[in-house]
PDB file of N, CA and C in Angstrom:
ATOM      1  N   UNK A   1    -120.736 -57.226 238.997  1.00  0.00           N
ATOM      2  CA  UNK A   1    -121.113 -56.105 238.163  1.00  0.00           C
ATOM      3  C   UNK A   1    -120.107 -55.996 237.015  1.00  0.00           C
ATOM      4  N   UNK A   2    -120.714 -55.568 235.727  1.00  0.00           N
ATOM      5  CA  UNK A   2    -119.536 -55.300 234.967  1.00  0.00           C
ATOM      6  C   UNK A   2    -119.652 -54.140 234.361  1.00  0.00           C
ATOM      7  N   UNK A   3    -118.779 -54.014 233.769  1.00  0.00           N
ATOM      8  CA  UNK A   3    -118.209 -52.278 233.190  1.00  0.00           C
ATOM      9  C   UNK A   3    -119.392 -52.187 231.756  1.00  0.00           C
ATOM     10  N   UNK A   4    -120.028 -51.353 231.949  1.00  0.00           N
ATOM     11  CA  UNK A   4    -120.914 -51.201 230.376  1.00  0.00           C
ATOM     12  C   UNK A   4    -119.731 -49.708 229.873  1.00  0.00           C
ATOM     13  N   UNK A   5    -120.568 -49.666 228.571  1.00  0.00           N
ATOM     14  CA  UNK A   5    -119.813 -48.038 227.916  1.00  0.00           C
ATOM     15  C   UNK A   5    -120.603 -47.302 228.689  1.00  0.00           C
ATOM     16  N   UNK A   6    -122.070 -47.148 229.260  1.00  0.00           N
ATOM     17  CA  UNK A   6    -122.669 -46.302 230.036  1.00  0.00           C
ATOM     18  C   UNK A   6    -121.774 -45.830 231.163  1.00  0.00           C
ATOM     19  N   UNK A   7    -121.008 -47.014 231.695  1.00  0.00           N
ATOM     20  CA  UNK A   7    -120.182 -46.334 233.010  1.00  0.00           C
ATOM     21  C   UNK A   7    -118.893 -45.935 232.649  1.00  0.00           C
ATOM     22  N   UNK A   8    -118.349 -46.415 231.160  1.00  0.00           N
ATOM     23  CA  UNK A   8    -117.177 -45.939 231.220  1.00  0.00           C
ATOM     24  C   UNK A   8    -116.917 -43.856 230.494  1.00  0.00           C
ATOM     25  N   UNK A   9    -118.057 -44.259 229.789  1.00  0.00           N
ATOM     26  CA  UNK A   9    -118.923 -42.601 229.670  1.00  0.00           C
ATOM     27  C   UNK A   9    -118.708 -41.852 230.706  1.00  0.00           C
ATOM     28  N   UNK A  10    -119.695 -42.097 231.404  1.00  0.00           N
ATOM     29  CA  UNK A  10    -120.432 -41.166 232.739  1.00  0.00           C
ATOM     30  C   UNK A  10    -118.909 -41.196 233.892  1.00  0.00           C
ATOM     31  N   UNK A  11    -118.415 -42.097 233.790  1.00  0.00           N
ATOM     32  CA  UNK A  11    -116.862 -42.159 234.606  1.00  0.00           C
ATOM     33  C   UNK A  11    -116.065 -40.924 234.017  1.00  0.00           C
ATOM     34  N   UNK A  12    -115.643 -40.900 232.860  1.00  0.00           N
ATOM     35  CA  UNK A  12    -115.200 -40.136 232.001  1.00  0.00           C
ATOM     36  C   UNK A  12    -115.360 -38.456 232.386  1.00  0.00           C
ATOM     37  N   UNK A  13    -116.704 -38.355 231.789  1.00  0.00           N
ATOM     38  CA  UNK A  13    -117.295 -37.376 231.952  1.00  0.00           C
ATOM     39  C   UNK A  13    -117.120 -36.469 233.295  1.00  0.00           C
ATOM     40  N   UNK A  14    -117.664 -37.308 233.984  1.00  0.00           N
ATOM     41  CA  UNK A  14    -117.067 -36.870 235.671  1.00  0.00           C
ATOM     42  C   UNK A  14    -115.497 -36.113 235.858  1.00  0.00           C
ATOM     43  N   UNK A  15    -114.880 -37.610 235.342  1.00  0.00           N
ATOM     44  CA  UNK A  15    -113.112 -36.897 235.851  1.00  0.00           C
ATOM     45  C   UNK A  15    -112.836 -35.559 235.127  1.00  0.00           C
ATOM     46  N   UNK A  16    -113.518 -35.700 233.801  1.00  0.00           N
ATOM     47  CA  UNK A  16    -113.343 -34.506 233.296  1.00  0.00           C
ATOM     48  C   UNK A  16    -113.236 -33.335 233.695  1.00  0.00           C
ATOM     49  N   UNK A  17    -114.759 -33.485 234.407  1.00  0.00           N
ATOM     50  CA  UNK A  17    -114.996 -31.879 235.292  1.00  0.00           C
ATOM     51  C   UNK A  17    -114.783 -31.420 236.316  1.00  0.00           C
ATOM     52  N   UNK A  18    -114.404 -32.818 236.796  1.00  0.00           N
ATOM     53  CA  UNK A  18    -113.844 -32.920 238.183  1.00  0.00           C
ATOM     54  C   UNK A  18    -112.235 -31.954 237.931  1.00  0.00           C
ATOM     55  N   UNK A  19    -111.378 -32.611 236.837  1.00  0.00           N
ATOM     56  CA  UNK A  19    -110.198 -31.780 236.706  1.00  0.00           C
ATOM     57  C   UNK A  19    -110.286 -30.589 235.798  1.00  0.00           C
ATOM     58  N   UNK A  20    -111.536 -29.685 235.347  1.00  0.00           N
ATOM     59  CA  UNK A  20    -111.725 -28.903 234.910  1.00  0.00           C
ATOM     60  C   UNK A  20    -111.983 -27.493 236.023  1.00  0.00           C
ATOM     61  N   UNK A  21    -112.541 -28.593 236.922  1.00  0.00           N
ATOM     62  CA  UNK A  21    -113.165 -27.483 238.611  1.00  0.00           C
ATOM     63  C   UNK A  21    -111.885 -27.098 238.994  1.00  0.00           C
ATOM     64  N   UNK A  22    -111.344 -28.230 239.636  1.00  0.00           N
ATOM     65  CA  UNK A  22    -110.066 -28.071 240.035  1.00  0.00           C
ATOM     66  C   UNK A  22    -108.060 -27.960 239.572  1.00  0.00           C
ATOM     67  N   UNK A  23    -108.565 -27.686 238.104  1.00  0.00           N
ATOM     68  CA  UNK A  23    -107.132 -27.856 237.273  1.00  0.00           C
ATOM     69  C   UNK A  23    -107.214 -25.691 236.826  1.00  0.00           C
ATOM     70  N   UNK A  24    -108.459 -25.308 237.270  1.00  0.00           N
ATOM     71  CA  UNK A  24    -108.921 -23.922 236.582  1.00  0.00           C
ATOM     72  C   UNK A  24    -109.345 -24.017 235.356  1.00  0.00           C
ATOM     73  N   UNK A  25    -110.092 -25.111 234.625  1.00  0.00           N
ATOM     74  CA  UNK A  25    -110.856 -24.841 233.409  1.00  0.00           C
ATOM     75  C   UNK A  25    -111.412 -23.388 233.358  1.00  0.00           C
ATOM     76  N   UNK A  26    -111.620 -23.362 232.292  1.00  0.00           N
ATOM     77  CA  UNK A  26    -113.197 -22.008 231.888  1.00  0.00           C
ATOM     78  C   UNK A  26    -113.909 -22.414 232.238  1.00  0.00           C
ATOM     79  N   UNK A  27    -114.966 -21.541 233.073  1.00  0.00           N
ATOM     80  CA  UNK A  27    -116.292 -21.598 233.098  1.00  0.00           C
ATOM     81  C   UNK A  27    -117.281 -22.025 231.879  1.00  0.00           C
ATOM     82  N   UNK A  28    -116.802 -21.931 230.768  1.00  0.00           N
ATOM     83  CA  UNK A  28    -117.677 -22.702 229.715  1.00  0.00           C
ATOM     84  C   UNK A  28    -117.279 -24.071 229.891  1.00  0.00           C
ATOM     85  N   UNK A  29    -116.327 -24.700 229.851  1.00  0.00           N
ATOM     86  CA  UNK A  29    -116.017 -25.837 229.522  1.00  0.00           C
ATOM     87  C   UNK A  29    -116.502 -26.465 230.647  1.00  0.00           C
ATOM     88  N   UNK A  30    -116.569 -25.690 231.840  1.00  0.00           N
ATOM     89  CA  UNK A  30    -117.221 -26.391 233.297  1.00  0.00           C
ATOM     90  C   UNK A  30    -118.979 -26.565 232.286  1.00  0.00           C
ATOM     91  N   UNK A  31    -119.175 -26.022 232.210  1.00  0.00           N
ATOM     92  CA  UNK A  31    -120.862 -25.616 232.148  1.00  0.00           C
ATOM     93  C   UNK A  31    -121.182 -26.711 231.203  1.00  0.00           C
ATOM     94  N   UNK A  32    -120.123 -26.817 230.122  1.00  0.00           N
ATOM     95  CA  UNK A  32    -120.379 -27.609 228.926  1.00  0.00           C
ATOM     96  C   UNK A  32    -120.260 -29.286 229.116  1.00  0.00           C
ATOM     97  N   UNK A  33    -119.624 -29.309 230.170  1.00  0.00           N
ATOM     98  CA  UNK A  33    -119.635 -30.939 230.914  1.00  0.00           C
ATOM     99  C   UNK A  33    -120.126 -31.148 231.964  1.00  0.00           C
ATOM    100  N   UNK A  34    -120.662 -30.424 232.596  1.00  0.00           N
ATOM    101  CA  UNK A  34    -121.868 -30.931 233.314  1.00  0.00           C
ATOM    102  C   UNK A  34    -123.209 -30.655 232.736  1.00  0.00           C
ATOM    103  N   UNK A  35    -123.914 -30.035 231.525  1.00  0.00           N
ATOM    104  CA  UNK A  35    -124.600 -30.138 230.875  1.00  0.00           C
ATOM    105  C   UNK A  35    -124.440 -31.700 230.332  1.00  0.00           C
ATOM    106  N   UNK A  36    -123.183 -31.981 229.702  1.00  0.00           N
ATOM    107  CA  UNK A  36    -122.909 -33.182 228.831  1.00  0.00           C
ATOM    108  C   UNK A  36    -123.488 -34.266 229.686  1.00  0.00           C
ATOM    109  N   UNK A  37    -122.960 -34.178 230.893  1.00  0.00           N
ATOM    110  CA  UNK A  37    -122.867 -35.278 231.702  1.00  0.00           C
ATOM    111  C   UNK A  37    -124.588 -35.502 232.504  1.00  0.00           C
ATOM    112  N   UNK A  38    -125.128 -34.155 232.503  1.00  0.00           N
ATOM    113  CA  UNK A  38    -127.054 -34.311 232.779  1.00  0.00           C
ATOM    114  C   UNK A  38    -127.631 -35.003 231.503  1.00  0.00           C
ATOM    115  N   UNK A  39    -127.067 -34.477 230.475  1.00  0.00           N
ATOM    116  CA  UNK A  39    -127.879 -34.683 229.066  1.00  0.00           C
ATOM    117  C   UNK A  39    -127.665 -36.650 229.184  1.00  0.00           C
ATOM    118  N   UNK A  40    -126.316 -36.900 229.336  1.00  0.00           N
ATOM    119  CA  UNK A  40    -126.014 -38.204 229.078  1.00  0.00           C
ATOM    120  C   UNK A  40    -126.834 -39.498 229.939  1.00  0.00           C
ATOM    121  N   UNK A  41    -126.300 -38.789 231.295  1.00  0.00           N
ATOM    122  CA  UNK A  41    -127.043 -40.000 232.275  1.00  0.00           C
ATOM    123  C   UNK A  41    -128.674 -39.848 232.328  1.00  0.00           C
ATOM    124  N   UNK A  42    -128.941 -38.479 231.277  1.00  0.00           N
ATOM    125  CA  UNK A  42    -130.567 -38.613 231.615  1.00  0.00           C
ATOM    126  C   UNK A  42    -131.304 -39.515 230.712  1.00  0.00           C
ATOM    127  N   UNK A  43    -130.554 -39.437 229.706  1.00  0.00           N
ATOM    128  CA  UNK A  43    -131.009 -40.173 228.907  1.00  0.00           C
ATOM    129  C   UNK A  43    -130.954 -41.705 228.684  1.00  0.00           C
ATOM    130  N   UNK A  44    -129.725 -42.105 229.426  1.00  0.00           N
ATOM    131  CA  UNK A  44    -129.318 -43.391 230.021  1.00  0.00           C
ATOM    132  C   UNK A  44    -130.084 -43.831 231.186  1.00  0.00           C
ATOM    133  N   UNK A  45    -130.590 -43.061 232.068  1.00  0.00           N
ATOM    134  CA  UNK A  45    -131.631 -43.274 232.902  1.00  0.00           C
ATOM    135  C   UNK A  45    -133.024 -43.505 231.972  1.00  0.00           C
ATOM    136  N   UNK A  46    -133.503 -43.141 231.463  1.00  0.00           N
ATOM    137  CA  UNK A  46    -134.709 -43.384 230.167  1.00  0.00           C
ATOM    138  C   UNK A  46    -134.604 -44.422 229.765  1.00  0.00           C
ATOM    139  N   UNK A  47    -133.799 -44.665 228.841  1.00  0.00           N
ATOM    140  CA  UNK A  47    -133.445 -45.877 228.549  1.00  0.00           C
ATOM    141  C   UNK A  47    -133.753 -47.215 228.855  1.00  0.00           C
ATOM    142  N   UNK A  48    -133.011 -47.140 230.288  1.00  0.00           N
ATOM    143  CA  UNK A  48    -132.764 -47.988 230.875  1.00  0.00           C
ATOM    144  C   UNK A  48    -134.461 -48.391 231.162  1.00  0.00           C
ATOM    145  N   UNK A  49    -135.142 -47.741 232.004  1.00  0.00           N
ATOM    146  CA  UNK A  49    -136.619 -47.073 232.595  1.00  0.00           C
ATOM    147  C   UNK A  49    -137.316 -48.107 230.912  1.00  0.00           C
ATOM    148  N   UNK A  50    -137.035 -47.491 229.946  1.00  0.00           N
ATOM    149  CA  UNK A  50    -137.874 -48.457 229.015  1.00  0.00           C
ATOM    150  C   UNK A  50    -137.609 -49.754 228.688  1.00  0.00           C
ATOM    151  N   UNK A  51    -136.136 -50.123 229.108  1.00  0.00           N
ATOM    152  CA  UNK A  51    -135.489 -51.791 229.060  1.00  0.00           C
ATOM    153  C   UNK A  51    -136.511 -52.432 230.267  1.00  0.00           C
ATOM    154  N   UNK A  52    -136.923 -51.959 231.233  1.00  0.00           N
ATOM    155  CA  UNK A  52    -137.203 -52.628 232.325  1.00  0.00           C
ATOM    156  C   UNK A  52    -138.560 -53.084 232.220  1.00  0.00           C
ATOM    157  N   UNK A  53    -139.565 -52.058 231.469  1.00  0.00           N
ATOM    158  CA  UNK A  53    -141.004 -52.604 230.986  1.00  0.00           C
ATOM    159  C   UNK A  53    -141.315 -53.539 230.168  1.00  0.00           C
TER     160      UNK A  53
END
């Protein structure tokens, strides 16, 4: 397997909120990266879904 920018994104994104949950971010900035991070992989899921046809 190799590293695309899709995973180094969605990796990203994650630790982010991961140390936003647990570092005491704001509640916006929580909300605003896991929005980021639905918006991103959903659309990377699509994507992908139309590479395959």
């Amino acid at each position: 397997m190799h590293v695309t920018t899709d995973m180094i994104v969605g990796t990203g994104l994650v630790m982010a909120l991961l140390a936003a949950i647990f570092c005491g971010g704001s509640t916006e900035l929580q909300t605003t990266l896991g929005s980021g991070l639905i918006g991103y992989l959903g659309r990377t899921a699509i994507e992908r879904k139309d590479d395959l046809r």
